[in-house]
N, C-alpha and C. Protein backbone atom coordinates (compact mmCIF):
# COMPACT_ATOMS: atom_id res chain seq x y z
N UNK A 1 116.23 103.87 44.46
CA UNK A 1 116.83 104.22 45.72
C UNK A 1 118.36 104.18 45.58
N UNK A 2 119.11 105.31 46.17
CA UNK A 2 120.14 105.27 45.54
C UNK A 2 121.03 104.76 47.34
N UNK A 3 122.06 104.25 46.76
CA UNK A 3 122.85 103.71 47.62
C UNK A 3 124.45 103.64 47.53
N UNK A 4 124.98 103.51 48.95
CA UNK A 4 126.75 103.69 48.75
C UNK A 4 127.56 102.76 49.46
N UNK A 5 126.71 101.40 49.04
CA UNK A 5 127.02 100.27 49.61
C UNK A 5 128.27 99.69 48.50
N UNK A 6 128.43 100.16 47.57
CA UNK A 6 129.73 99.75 46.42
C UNK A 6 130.72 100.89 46.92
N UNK A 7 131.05 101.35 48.03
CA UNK A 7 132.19 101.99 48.45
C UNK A 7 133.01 100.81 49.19
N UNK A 8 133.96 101.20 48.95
CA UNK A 8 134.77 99.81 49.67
C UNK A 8 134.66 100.08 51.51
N UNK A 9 134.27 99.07 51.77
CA UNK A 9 134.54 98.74 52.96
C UNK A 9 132.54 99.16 53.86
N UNK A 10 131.75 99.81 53.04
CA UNK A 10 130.52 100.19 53.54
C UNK A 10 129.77 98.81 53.40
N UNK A 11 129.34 98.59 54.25
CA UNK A 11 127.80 97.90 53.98
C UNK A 11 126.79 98.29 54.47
N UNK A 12 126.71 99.29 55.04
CA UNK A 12 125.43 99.89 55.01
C UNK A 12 124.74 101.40 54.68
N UNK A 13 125.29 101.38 53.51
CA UNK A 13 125.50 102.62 52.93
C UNK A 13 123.53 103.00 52.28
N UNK A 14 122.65 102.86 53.09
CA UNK A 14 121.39 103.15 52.93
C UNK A 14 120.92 103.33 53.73
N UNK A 15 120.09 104.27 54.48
CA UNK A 15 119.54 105.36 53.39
C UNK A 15 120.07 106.37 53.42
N UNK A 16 120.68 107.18 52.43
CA UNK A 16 121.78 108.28 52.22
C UNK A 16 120.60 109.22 53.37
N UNK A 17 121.31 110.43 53.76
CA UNK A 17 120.76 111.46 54.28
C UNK A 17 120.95 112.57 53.48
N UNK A 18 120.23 113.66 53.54
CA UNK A 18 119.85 114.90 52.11
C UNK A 18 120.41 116.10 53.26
N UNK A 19 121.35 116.90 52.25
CA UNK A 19 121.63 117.94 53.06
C UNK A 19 121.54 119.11 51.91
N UNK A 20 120.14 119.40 51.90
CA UNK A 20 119.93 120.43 50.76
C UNK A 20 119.99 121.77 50.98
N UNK A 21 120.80 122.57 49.80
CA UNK A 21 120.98 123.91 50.03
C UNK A 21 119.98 124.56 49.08
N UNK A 22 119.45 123.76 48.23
CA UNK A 22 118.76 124.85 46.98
C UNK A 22 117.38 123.44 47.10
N UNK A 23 115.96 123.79 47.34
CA UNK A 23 114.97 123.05 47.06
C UNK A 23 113.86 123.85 46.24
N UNK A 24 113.26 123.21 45.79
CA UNK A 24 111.90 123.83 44.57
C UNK A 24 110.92 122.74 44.83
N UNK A 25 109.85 123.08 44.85
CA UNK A 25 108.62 122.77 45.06
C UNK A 25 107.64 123.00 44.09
N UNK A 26 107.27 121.77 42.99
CA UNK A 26 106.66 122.14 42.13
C UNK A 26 105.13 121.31 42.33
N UNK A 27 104.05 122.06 41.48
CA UNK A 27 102.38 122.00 41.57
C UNK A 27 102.67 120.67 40.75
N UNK A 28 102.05 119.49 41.14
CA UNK A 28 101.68 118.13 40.48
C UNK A 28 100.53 117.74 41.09
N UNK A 29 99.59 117.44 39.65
CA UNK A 29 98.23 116.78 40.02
C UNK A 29 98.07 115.87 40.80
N UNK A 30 97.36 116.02 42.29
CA UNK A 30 97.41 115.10 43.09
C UNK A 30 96.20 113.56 42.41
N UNK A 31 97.08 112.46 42.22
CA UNK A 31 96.62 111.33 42.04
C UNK A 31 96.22 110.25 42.89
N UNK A 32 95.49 110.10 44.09
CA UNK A 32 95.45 109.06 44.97
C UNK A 32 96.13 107.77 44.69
N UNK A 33 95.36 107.01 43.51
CA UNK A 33 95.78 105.40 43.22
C UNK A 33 97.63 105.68 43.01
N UNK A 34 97.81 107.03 42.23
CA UNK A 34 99.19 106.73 41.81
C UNK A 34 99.93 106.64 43.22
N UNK A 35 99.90 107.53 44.29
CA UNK A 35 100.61 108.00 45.55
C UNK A 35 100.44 106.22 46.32
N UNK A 36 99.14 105.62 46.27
CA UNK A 36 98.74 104.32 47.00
C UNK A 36 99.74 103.03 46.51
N UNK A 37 99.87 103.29 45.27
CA UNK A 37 100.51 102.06 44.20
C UNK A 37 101.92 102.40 44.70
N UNK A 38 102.73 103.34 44.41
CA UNK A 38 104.00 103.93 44.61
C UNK A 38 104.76 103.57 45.76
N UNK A 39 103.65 103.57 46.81
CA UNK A 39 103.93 103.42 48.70
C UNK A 39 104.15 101.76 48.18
N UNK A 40 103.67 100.77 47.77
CA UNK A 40 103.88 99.84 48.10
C UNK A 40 105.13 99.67 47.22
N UNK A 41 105.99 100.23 46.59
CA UNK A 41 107.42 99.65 45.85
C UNK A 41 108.04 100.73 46.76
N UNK A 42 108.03 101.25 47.29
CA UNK A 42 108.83 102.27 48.36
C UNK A 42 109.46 101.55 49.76
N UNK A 43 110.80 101.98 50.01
CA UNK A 43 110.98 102.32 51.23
C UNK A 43 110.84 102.96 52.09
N UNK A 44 109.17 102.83 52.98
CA UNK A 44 108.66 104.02 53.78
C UNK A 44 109.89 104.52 54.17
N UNK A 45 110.28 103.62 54.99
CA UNK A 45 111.19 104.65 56.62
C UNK A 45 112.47 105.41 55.85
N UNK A 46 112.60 105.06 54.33
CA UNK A 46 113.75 106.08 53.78
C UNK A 46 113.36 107.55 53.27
N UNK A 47 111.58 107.05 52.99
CA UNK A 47 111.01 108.44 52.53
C UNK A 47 110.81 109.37 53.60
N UNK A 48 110.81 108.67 54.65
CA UNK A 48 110.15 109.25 55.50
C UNK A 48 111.41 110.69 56.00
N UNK A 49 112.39 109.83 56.35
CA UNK A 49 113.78 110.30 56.34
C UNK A 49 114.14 110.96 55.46
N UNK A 50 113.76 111.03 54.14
CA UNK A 50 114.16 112.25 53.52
C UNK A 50 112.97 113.40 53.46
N UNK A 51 111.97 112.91 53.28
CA UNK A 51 110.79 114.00 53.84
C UNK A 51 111.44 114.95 54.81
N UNK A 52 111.64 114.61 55.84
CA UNK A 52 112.24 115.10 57.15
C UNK A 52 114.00 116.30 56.78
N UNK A 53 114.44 115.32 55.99
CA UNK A 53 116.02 115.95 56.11
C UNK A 53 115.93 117.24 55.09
N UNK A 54 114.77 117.17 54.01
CA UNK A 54 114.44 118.14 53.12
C UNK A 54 113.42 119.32 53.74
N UNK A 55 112.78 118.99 54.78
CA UNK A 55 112.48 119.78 55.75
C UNK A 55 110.61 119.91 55.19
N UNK A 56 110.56 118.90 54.88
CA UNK A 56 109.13 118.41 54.09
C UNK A 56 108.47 117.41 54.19
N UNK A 57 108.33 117.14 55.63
CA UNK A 57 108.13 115.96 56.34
C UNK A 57 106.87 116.14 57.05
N UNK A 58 106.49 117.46 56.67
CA UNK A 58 104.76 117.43 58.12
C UNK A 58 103.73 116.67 57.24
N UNK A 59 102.75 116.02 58.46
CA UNK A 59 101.90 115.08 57.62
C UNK A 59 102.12 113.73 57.75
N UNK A 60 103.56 113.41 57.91
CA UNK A 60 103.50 112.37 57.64
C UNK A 60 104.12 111.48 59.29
N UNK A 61 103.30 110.02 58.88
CA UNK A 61 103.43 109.42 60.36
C UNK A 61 105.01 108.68 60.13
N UNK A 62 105.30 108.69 61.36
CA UNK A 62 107.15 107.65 61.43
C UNK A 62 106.79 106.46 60.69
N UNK A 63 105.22 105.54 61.11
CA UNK A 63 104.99 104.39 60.43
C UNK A 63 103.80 104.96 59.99
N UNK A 64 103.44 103.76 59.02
CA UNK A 64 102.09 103.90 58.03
C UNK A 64 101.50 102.67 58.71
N UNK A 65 100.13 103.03 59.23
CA UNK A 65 99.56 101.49 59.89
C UNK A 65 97.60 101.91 59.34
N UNK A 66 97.51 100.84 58.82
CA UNK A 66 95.50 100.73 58.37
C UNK A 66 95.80 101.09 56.79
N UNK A 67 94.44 101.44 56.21
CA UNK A 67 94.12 101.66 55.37
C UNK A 67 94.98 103.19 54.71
N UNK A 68 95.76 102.87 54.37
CA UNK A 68 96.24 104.42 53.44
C UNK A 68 95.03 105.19 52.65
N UNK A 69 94.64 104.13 51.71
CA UNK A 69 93.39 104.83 51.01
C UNK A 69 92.20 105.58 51.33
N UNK A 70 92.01 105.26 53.06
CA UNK A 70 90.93 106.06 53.18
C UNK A 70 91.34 107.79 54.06
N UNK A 71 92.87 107.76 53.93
CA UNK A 71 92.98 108.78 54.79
C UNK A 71 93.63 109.91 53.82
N UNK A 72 92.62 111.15 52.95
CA UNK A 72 93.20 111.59 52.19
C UNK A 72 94.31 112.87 52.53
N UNK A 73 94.61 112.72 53.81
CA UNK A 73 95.69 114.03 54.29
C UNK A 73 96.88 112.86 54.37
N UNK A 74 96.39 112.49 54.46
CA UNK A 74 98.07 111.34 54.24
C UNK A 74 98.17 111.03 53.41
N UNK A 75 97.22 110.77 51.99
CA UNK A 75 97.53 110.70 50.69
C UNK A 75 98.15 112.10 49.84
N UNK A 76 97.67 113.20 50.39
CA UNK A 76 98.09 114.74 49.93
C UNK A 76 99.34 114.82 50.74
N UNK A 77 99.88 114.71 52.03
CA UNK A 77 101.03 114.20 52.58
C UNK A 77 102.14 113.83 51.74
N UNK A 78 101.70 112.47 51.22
CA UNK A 78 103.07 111.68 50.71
C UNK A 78 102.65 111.78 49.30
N UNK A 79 102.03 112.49 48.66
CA UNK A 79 102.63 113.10 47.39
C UNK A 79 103.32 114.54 47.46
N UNK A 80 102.89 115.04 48.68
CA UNK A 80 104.03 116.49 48.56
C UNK A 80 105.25 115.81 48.48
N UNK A 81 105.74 114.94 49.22
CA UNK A 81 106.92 114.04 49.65
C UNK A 81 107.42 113.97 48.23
N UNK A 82 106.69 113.11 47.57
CA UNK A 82 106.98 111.76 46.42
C UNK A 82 107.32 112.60 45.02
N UNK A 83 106.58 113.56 44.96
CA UNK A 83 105.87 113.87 43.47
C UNK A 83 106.78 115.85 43.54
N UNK A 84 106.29 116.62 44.45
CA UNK A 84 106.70 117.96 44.32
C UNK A 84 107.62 118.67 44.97
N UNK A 85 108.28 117.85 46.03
CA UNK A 85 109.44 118.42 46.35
C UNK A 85 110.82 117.60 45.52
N UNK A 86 111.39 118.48 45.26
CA UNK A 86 112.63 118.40 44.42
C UNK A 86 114.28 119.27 45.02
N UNK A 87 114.68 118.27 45.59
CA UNK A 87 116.44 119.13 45.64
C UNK A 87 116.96 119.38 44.61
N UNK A 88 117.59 120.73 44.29
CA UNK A 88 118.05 120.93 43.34
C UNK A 88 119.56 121.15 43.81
N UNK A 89 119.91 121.65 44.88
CA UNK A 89 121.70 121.81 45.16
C UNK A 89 121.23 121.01 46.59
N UNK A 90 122.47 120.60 46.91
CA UNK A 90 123.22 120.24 48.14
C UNK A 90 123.70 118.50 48.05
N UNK A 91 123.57 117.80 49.09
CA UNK A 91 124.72 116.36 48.74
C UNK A 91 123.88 115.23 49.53
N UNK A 92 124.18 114.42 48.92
CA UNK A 92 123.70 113.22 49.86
C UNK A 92 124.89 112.03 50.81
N UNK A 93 124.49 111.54 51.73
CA UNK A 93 125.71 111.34 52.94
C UNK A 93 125.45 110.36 52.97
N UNK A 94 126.35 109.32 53.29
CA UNK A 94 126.70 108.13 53.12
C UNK A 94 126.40 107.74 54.75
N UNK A 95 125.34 107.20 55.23
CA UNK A 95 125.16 106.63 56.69
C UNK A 95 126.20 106.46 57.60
N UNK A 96 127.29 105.74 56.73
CA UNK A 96 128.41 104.63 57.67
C UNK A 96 129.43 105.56 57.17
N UNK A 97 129.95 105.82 56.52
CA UNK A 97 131.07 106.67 55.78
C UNK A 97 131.16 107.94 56.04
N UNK A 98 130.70 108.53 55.81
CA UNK A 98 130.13 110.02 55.80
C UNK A 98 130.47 110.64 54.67
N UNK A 99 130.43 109.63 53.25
CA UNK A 99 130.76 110.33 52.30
C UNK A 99 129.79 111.28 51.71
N UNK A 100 130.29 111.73 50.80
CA UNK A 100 129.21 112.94 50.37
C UNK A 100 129.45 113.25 48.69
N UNK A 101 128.34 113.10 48.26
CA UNK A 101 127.86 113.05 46.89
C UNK A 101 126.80 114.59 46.75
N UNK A 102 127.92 115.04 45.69
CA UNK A 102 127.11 116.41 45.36
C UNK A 102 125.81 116.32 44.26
N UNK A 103 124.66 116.95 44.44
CA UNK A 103 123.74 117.30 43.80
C UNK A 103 123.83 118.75 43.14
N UNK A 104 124.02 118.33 41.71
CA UNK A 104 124.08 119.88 41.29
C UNK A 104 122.85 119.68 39.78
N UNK A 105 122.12 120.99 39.87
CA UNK A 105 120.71 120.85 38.75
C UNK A 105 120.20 119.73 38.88
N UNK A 106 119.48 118.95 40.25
CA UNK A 106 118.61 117.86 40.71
C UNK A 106 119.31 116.58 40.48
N UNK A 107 120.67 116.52 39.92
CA UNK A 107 121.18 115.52 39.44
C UNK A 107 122.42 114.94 40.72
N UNK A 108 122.04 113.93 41.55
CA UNK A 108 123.18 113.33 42.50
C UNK A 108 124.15 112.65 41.96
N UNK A 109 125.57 113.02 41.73
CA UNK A 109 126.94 112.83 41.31
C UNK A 109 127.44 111.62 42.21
N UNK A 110 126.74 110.14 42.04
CA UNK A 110 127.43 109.43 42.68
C UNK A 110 128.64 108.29 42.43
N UNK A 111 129.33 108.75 41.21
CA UNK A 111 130.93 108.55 40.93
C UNK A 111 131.82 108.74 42.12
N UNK A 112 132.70 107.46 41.92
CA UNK A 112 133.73 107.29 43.38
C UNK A 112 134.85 107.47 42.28
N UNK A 113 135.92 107.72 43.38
CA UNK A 113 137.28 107.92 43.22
C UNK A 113 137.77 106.44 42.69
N UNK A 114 138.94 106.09 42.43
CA UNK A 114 139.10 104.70 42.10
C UNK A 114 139.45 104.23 43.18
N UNK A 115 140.20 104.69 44.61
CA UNK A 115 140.43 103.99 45.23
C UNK A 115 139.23 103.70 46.13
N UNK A 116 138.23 104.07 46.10
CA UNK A 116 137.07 103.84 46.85
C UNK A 116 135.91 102.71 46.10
N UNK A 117 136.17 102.60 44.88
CA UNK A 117 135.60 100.93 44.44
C UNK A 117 135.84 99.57 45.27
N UNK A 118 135.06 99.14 45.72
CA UNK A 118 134.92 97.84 46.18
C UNK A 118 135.00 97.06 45.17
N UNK A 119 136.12 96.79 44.53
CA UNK A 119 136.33 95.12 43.29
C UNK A 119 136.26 93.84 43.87
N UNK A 120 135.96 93.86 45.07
CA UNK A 120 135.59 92.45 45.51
C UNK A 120 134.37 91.57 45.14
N UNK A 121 133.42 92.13 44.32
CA UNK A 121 132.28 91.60 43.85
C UNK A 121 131.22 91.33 44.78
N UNK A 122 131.18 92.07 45.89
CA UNK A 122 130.38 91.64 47.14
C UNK A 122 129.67 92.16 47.02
């Protein structure tokens, strides 16, 4: 999970927001256990939020409540999420800041300027 809480002066620089100009959507073998295992080291409400900001969000509930495993449209759900949607251009935004980190070839450029390091060790 990427974050822009080492900008000086942010502390709540999570969960970036996705402002994608170029997305691809690629075919991956849907795996239940893998999508079930994954959810539990995840930050739902950040996936959920980028599901949404990538414009790839149907399917899925605001919260996850019961058994995940037995509901397989919500398991096919949050692997479209997890596994086959991919940004390839646009930036990710800093919550509190409004900074903005470019994504160029799926790769998010999140190098700061020097005066925007927080050296306070916090």
């Amino acid at each position: 999970m990427l974050t822009s809480n080492i900008i000086k002066g942010v502390t709540k620089g999570f969960p970036l927001a996705i402002n994608p100009t170029k997305i691809e959507v690629k075919e991956v073998d849907f795996n239940p256990a893998f999508v079930v295992k994954t959810l539990t080291k995840i930050d739902y409400p950040a996936l959920y939020q980028a599901a949404n900001d990538v414009g790839h969000g149907e399917g899925l509930p605001e919260n996850i409540e019961g058994d995940v495993k037995e509901n397989e449209e919500l398991l096919k759900s949050l692997h479209n999420a997890l596994l086959q949607v991919e940004v390839i251009e646009g930036e990710l935004v800093c919550p509190e800041s409004g900074r903005k980190f470019p994504i160029s070839n799926g790769i998010p450029n999140m190098l700061l300027l020097e005066n925007e390091i927080d050296n306070t060790g916090q």
